[in-house]
Protein backbone atom coordinates (compact mmCIF):
# COMPACT_ATOMS: atom_id res chain seq x y z
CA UNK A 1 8.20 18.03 15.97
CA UNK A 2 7.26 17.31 12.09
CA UNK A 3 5.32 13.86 11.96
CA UNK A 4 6.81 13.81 8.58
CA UNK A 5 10.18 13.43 9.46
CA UNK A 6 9.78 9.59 10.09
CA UNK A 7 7.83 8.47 6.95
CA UNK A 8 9.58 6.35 5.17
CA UNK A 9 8.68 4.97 1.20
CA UNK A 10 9.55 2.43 -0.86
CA UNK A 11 9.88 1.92 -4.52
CA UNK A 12 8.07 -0.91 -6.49
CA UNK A 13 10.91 -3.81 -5.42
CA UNK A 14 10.77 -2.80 -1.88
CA UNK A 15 7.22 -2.66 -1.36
CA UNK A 16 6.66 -6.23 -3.42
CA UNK A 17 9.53 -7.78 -0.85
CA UNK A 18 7.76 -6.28 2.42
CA UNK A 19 4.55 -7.63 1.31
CA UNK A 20 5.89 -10.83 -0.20
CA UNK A 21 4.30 -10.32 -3.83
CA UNK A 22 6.04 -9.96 -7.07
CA UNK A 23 6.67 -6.95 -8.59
CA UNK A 24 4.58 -7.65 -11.52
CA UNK A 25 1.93 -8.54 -9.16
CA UNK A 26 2.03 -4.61 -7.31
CA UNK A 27 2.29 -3.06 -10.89
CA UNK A 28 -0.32 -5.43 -11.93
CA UNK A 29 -2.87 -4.37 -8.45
CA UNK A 30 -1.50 -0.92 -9.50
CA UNK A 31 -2.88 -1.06 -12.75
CA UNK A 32 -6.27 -2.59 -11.90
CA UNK A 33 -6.73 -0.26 -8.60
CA UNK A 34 -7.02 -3.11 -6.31
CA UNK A 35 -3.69 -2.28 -4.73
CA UNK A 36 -2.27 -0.05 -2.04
CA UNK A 37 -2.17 4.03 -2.92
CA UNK A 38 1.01 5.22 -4.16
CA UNK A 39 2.96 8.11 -5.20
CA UNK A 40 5.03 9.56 -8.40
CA UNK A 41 8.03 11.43 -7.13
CA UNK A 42 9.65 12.82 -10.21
CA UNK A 43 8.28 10.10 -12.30
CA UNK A 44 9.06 7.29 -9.95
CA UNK A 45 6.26 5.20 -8.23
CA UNK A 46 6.72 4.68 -4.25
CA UNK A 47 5.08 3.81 -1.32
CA UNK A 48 4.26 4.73 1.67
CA UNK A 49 4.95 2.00 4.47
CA UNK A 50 1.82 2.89 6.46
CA UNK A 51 -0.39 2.82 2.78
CA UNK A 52 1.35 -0.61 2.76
CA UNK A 53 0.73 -2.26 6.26
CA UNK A 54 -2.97 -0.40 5.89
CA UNK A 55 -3.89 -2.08 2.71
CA UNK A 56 -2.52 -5.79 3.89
CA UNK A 57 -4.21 -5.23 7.02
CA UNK A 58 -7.49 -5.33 5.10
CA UNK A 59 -6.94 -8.62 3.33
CA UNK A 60 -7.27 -9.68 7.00
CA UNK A 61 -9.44 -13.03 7.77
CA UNK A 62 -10.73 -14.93 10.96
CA UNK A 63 -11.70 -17.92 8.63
CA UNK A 64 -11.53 -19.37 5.33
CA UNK A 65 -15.05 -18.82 5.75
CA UNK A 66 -14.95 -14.85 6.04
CA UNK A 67 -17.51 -13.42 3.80
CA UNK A 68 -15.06 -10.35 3.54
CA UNK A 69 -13.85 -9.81 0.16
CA UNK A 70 -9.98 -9.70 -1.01
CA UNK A 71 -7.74 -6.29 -0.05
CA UNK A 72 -9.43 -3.26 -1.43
CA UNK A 73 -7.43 -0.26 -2.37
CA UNK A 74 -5.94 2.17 0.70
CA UNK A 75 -8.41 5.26 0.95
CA UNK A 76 -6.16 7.99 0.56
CA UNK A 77 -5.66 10.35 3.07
CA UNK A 78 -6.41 14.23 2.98
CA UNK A 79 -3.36 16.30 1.99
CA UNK A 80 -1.53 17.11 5.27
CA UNK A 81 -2.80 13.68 7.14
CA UNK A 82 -0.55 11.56 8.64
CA UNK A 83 -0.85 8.64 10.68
């Protein structure tokens, strides 16, 4: 069966209300590169909800004294990966 068949994306209001940002702030990561990957469909920007749990996964801390950095952008994946 097609992996595929189950991915599910999100515009730019859905994504900022799974990830509990504003939509300015997502178009603002967007713009800077600091935020998840996306993808224009016929002009519109959406999301992948794996690209989304992946890149909020990496603003993950064991302390406020983590030396890690803030979330980095998603890698992308190779055409034809999926999760």
């Amino acid at each position: 069966m097609d992996e595929r068949i189950g991915r599910r994306f999100l515009r730019t209001p859905e994504a900022s209300d799974y990830l509990g940002l504003s939509s300015r702030t997502l178009e603002k990561h967007r713009t800077y590169g600091t935020g998840p990957v996306y993808r224009k469909l016929g002009g519109r920007v959406v999301y992948d909800l794996a690209d989304l749990s992946q890149w909020a996964d990496s603003g993950l801390r064991a302390s406020t004294t983590d030396p890690r950095q803030g979330p980095r952008p998603a890698a992308p994946r190779a055409e034809g990966q999926y999760p």
